[in-house]
Structures are given as structure tokens and as C-alpha cells.
N, C-alpha and C. Protein backbone atom coordinates (compact mmCIF):
# COMPACT_ATOMS: atom_id res chain seq x y z
N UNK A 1 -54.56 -5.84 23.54
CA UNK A 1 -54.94 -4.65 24.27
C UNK A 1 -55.89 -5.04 25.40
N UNK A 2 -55.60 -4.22 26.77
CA UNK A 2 -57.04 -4.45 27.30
C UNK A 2 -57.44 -3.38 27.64
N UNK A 3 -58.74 -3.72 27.72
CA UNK A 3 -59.56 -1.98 27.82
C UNK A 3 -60.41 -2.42 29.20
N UNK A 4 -60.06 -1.19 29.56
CA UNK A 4 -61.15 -1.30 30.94
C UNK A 4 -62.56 -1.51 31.25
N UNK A 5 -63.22 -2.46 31.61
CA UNK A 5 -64.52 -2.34 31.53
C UNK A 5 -65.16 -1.39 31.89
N UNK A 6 -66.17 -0.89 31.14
CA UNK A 6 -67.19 0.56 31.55
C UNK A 6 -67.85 0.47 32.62
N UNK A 7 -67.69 1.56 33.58
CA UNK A 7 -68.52 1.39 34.48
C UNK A 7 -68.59 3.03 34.80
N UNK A 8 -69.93 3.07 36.09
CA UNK A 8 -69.89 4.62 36.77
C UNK A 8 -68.85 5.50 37.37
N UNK A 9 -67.82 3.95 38.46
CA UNK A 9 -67.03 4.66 39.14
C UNK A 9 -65.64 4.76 38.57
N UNK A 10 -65.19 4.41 37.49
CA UNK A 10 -64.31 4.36 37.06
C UNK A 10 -63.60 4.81 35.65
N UNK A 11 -62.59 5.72 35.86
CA UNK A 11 -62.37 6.26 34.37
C UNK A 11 -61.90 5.32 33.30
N UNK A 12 -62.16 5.51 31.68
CA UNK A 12 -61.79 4.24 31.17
C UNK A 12 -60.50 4.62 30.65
N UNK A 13 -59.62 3.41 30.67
CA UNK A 13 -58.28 3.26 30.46
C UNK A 13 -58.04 2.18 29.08
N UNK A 14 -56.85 2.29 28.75
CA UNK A 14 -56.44 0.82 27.77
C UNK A 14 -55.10 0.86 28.15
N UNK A 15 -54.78 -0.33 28.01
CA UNK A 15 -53.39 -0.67 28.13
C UNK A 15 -53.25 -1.83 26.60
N UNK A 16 -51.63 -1.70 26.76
CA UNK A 16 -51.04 -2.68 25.43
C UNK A 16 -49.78 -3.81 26.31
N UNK A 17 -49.41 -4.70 26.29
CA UNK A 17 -48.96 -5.35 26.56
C UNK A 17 -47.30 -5.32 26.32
N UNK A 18 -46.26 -5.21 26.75
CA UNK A 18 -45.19 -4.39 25.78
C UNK A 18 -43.59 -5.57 26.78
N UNK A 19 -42.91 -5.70 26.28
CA UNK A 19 -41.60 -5.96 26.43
C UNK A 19 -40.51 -5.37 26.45
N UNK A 20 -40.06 -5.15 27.96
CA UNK A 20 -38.74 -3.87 28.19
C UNK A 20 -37.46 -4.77 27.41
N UNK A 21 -36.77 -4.19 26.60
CA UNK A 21 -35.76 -4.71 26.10
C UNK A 21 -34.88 -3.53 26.53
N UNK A 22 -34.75 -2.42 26.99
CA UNK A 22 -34.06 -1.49 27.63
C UNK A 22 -32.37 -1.68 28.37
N UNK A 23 -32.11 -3.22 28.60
CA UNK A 23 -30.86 -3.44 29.13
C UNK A 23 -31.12 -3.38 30.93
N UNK A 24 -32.43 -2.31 31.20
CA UNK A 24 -32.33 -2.28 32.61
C UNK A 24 -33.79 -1.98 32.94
N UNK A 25 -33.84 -2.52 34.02
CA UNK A 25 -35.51 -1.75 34.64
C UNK A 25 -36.01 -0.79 34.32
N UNK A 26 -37.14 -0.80 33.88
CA UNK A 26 -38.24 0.50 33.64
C UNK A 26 -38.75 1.15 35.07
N UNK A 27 -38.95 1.93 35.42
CA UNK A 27 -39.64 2.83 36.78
C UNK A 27 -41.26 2.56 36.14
N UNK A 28 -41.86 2.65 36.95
CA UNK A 28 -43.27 2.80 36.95
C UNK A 28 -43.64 4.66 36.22
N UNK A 29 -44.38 4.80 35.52
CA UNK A 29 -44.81 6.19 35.55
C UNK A 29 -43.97 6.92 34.28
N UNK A 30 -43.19 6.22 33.87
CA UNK A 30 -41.97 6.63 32.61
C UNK A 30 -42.72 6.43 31.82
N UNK A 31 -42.38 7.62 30.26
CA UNK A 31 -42.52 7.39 28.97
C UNK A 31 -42.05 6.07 28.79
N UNK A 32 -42.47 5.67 27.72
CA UNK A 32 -41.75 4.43 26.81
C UNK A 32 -41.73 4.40 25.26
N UNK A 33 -40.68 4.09 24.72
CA UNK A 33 -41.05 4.32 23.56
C UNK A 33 -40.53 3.10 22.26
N UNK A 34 -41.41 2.05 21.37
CA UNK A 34 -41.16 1.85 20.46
C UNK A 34 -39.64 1.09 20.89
N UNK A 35 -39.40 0.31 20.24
CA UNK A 35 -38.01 0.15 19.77
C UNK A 35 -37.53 0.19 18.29
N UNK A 36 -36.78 0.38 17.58
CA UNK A 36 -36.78 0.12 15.94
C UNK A 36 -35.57 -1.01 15.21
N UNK A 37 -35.13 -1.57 16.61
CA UNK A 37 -33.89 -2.31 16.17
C UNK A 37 -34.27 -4.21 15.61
N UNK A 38 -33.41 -5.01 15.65
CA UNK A 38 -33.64 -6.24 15.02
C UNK A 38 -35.02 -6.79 15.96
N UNK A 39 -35.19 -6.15 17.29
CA UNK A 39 -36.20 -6.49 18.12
C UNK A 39 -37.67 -6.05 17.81
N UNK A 40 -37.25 -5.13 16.45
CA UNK A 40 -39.15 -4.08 16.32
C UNK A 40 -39.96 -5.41 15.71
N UNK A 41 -40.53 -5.55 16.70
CA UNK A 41 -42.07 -6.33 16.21
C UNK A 41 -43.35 -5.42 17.15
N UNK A 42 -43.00 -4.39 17.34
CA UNK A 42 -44.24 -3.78 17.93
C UNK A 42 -45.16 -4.21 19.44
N UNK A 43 -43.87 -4.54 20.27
CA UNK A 43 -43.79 -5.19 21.14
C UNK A 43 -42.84 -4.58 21.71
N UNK A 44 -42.05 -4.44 21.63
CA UNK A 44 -40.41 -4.39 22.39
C UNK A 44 -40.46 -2.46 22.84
N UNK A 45 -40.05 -2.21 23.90
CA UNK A 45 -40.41 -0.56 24.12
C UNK A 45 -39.05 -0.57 25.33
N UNK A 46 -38.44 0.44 25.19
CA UNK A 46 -37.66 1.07 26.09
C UNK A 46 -37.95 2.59 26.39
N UNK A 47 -36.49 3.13 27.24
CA UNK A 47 -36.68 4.38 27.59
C UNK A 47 -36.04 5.25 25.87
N UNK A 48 -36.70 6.45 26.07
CA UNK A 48 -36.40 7.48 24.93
C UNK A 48 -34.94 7.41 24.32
N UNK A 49 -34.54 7.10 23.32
CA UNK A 49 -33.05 7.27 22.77
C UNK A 49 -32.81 8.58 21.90
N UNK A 50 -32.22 9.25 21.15
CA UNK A 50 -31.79 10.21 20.61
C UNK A 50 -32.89 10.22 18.98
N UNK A 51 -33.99 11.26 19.21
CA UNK A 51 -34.47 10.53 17.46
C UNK A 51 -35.41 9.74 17.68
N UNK A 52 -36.10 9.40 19.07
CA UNK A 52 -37.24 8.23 19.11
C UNK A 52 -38.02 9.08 19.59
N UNK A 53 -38.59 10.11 19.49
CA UNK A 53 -39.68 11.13 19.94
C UNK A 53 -40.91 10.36 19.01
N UNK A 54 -40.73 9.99 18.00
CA UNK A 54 -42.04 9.95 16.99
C UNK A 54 -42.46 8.43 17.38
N UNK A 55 -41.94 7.66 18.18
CA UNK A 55 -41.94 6.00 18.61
C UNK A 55 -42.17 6.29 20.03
N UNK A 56 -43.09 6.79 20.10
CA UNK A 56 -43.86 7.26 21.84
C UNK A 56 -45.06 5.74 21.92
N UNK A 57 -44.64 5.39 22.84
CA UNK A 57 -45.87 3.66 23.29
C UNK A 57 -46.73 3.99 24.43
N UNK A 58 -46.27 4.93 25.22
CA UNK A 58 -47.17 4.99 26.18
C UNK A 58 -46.87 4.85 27.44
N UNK A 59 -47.51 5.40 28.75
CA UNK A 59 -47.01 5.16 29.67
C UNK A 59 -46.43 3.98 30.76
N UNK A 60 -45.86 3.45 31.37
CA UNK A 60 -45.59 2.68 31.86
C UNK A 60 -46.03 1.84 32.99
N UNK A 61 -46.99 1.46 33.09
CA UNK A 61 -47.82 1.33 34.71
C UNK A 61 -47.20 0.46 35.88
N UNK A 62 -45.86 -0.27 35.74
CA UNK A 62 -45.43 -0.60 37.09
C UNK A 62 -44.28 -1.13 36.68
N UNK A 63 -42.98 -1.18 37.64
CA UNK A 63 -41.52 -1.48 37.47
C UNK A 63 -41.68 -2.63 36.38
N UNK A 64 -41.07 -2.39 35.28
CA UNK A 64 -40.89 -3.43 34.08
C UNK A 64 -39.32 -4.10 34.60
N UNK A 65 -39.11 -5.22 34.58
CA UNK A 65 -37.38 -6.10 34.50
C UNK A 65 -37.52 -5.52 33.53
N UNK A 66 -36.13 -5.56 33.63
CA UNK A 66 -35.20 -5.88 31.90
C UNK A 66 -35.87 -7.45 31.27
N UNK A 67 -36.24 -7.46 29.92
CA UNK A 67 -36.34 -8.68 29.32
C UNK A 67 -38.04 -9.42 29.86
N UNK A 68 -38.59 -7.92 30.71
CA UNK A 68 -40.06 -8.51 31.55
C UNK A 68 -40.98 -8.29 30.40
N UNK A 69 -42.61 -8.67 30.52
CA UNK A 69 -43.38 -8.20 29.71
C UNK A 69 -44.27 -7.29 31.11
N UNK A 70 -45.01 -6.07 30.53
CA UNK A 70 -45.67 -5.58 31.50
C UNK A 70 -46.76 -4.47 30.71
N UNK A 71 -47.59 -4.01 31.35
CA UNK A 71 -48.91 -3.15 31.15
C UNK A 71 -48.21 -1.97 30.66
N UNK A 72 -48.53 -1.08 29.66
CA UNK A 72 -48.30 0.36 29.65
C UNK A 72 -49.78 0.93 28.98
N UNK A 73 -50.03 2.04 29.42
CA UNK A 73 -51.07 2.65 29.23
C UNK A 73 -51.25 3.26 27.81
N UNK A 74 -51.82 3.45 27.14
CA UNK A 74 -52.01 3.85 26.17
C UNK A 74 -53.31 4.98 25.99
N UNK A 75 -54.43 4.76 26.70
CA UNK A 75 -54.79 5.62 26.81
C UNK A 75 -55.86 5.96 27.89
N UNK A 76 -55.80 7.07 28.32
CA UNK A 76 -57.07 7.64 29.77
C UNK A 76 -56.20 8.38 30.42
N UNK A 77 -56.95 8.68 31.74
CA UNK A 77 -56.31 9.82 32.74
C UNK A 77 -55.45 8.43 33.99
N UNK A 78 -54.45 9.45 34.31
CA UNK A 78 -53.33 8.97 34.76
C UNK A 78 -53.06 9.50 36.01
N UNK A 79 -52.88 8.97 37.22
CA UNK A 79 -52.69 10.14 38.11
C UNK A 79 -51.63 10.49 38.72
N UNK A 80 -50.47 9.75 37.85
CA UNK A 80 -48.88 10.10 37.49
C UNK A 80 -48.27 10.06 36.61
N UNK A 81 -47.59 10.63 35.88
CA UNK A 81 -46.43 10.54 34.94
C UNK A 81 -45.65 11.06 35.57
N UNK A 82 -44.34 10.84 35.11
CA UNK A 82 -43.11 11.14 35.38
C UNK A 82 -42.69 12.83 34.74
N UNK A 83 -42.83 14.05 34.93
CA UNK A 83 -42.44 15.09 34.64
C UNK A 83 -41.25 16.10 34.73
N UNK A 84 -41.10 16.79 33.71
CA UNK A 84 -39.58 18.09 34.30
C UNK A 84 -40.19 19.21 33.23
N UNK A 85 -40.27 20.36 33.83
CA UNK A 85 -40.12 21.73 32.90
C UNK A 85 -38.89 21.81 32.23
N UNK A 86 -39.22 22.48 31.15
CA UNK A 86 -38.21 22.58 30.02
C UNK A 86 -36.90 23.66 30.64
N UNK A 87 -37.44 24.62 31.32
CA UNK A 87 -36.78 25.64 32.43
C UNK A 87 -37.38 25.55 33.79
N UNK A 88 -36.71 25.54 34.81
CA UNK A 88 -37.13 25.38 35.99
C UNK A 88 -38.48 26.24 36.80
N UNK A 89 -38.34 27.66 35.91
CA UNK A 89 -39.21 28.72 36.88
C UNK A 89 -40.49 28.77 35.64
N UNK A 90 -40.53 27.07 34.27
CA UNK A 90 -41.90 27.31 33.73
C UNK A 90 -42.79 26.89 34.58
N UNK A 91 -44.11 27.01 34.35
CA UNK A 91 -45.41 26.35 35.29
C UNK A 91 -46.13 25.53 33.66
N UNK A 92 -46.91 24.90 34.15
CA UNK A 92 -47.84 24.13 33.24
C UNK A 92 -49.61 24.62 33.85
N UNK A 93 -50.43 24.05 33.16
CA UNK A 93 -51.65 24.49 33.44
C UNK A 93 -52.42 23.05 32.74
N UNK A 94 -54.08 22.72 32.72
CA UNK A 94 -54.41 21.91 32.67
C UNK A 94 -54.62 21.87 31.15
N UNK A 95 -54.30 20.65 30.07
CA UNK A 95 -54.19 20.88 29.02
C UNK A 95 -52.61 21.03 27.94
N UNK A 96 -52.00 21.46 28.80
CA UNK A 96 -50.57 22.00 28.57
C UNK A 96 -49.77 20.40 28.20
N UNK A 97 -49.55 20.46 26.92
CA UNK A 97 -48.79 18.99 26.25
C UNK A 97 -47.33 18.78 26.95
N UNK A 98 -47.13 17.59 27.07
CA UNK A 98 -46.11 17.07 27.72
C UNK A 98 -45.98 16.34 26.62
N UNK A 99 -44.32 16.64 26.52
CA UNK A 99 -43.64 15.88 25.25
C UNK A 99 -41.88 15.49 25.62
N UNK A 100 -42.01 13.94 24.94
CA UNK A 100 -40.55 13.52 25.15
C UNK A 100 -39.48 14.71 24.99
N UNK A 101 -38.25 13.84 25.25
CA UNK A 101 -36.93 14.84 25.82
C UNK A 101 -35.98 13.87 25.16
N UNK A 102 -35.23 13.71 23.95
CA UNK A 102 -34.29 12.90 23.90
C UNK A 102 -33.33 12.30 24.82
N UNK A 103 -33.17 11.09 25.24
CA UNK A 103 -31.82 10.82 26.26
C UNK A 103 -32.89 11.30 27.46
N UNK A 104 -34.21 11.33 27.61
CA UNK A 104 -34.52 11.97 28.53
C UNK A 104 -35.29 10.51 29.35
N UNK A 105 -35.75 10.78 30.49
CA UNK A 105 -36.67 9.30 31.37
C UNK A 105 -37.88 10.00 31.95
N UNK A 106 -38.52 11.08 31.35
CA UNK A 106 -39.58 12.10 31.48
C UNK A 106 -39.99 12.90 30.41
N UNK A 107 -40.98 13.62 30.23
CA UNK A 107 -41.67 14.38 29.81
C UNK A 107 -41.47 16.24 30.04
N UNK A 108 -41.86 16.30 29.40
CA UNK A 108 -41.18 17.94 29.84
C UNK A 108 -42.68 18.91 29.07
N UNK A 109 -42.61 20.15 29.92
CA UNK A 109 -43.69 20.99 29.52
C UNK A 109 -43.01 22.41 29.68
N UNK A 110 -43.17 22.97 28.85
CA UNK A 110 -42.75 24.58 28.95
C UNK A 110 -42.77 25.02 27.78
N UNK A 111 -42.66 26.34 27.59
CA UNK A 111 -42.67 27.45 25.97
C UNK A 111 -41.51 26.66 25.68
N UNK A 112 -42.21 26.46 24.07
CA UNK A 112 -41.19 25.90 23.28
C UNK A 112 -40.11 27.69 22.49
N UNK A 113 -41.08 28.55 22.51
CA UNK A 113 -40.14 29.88 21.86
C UNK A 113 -38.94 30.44 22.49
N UNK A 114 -39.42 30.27 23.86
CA UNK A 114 -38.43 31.13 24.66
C UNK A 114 -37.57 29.92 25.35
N UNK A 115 -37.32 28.80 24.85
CA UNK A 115 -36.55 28.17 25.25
C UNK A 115 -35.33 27.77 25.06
N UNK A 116 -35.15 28.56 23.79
CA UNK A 116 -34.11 28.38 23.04
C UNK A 116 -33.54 27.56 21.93
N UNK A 117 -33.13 27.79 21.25
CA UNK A 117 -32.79 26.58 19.52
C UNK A 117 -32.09 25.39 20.65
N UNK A 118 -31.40 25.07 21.36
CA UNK A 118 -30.75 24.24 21.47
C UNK A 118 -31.79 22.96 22.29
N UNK A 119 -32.82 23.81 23.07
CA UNK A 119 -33.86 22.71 24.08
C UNK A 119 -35.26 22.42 22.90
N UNK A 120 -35.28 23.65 22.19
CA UNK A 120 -36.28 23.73 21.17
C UNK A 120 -36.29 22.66 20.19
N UNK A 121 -34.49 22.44 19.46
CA UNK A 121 -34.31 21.09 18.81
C UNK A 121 -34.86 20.03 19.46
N UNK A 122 -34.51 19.48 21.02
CA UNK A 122 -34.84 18.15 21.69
C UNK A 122 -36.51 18.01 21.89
N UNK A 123 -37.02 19.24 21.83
CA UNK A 123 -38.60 18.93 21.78
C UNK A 123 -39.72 18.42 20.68
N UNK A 124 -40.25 17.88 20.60
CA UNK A 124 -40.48 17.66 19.09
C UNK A 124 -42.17 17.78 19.31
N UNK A 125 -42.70 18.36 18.20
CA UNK A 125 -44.03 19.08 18.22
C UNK A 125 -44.67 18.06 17.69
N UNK A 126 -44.57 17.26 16.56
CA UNK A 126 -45.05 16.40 16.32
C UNK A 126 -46.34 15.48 17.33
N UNK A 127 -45.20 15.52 18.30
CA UNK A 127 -46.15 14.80 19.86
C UNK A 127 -47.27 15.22 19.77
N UNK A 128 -47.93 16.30 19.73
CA UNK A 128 -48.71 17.66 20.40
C UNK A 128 -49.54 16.63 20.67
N UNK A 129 -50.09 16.69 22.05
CA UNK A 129 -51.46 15.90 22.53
C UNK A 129 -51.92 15.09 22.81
N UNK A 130 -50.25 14.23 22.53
CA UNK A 130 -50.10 12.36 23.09
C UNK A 130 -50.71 12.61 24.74
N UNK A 131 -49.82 13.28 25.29
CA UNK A 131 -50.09 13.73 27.10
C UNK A 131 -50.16 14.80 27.29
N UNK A 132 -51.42 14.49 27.79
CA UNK A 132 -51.47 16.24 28.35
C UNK A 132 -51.57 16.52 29.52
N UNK A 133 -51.32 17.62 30.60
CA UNK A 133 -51.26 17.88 31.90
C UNK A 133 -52.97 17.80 32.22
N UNK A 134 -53.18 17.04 33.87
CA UNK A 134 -54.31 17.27 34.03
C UNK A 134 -54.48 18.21 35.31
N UNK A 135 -53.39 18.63 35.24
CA UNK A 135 -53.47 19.77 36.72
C UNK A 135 -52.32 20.98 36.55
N UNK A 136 -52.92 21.75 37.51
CA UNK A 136 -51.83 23.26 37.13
C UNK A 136 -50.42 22.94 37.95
N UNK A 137 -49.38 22.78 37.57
CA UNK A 137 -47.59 23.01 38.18
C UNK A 137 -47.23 24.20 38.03
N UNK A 138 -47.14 24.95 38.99
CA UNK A 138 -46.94 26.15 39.36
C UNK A 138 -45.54 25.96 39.44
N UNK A 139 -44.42 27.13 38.91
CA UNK A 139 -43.49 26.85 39.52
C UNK A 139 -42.74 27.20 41.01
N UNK A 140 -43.33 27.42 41.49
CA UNK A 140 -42.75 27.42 42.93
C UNK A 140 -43.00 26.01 44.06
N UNK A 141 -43.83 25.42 43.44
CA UNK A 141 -44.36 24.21 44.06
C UNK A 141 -43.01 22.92 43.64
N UNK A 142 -43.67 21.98 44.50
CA UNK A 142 -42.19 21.03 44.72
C UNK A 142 -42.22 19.88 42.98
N UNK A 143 -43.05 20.48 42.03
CA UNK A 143 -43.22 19.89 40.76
C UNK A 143 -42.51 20.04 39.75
N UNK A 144 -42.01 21.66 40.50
CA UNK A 144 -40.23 22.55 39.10
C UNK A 144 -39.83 21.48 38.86
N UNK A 145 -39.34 20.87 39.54
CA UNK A 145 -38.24 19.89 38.70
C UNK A 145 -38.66 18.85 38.56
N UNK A 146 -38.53 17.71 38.23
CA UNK A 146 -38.71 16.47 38.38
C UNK A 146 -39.45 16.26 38.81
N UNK A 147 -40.70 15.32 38.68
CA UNK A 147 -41.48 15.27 39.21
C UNK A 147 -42.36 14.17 38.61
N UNK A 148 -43.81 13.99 39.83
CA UNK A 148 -45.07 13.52 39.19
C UNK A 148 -46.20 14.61 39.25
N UNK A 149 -47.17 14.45 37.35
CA UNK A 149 -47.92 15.06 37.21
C UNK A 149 -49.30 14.29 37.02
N UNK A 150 -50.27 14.57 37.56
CA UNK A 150 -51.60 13.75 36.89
C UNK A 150 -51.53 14.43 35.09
N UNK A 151 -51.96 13.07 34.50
CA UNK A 151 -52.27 13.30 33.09
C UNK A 151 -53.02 12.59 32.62
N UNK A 152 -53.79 13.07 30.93
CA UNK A 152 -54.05 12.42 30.09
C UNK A 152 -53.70 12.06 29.04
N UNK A 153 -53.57 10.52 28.49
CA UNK A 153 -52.71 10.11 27.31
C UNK A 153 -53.59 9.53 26.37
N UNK A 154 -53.38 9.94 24.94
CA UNK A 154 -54.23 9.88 23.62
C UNK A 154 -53.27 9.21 22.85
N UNK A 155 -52.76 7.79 23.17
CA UNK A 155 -51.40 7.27 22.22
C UNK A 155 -52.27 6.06 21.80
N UNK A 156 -53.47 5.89 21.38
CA UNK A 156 -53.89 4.55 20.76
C UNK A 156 -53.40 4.78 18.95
């Protein structure tokens, strides 16, 4: 692990050291999560697969190769993640949990009630509080969809 040294001007961070075994490049700013295959030594992290919501590693801090080793964040304020509302016209607010998306390469924030059994299944509550939003996404702003959000991540 490395942890950021303490200081005045700077928020403190940790990172873990991690290995994309993914088949393809990681983006900067992506979830990552765990792997569980002949490769799990607690090391090895790709993008989200079907069922890997509970194998959340942390954020990603800069283009990983395929087969690279690289930084992912684990925990502090962030002043991107990779984001999508669960419905296009939700907004988020500061605080508001961002949680994996099966098959997904982002995070998603919106009412889990009114979203329906079928988006409601792919969300998994478990997460609650790994990431949380550190700013309001309104939805009319260019953040509806896809997007980057400042956040904070609690995945040590």
C-alpha cells in the first residue's frame, strides 16, 4: 500500500498496487474490481463482470496495459470517477453512493425504488458507501449520462 504523506496542503489518499489481467486496457478513473479466477491472489483486478459487485478494489488512477501493474486508489477524495445515472433525468447530491453496474465500466447513482426490479437486480446495496458523490449532478447538466464525478472512496 502507499499512503500519502500528511501534510496541510494535501488531502490524504492510499493506493494498492494491482495487476490488470482484464484482456485489455483499463481507462484511468474506472471502477476495478477483484478478480476470482486461477489468477486471485489479491492482486489481479479487472473491469466489473456479472456477480463481481461484492469484489470492488478501487479506483483506477491512470491507463493500466493489459498484463500492466498500476496505482488504484483505495481510499480519499477523488476528483474523478467515471459515472452514469441509473435513469437519465436522476440527479445525485453530495453524499449520494455510487455503486457498481454489472457488465458495467462505471458507477451509477440514482433511486434504487423507482428504478425498477430489472436495474434494481444489477445494483447491489451491499456497496453502500464504498463511493460516494462529492458534488451535486443535476440532471440537466452535461453529467446525465456518462460521465466524470468528484468522489470519495472508503474501499480499504
Amino acid at each position: 500500500m502507499l499512503f500519502q504523506r500528511i501534510n496541510k496542503s494535501d488531502e490524504e489518499k492510499v493506493f494498492i498496487i494491482a495487476k490488470n489481467t482484464s484482456g485489455a486496457s483499463l481507462a484511468a478513473n474506472l471502477p476495478v474490481y477483484f478478480e476470482t479466477d486461477e489468477q486471485s491472489d489479491g492482486l489481479c483486478v479487472s473491469q466489473m463482470i456479472a456477480a463481481g459487485n461484492l469484489l470492488f478494489a478501487g479506483i483506477n488512477n491512470a491507463t493500466l496495459a493489459d498484463d500492466g501493474y498500476g496505482l488504484v486508489q483505495v481510499y480519499g477524495a477523488r476528483t474523478s470517477v467515471v459515472t452514469s445515472p441509473v435513469v437519465s433525468s436522476y440527479s445525485a447530491v453530495p453524499g449520494t453512493r455510487l455503486i457498481g453496474v454489472a457488465g458495467a465500466a462505471y458507477l451509477a447513482y440514482g433511486s434504487m425504488l423507482s428504478a425498477g426490479i430489472t436495474t434494481e437486480a444489477l445494483l447491489i446495496q451491499s456497496l453502500d458507501r464504498f463511493v460516494v458523490a462529492m458534488e451535486t449532478i443535476a440532471s440537466a447538466d452535461g453529467k446525465s449520462s456518462t460521465g466524470n464525478t468528484a468522489a470519495f472512496i472508503r474501499a480499504l
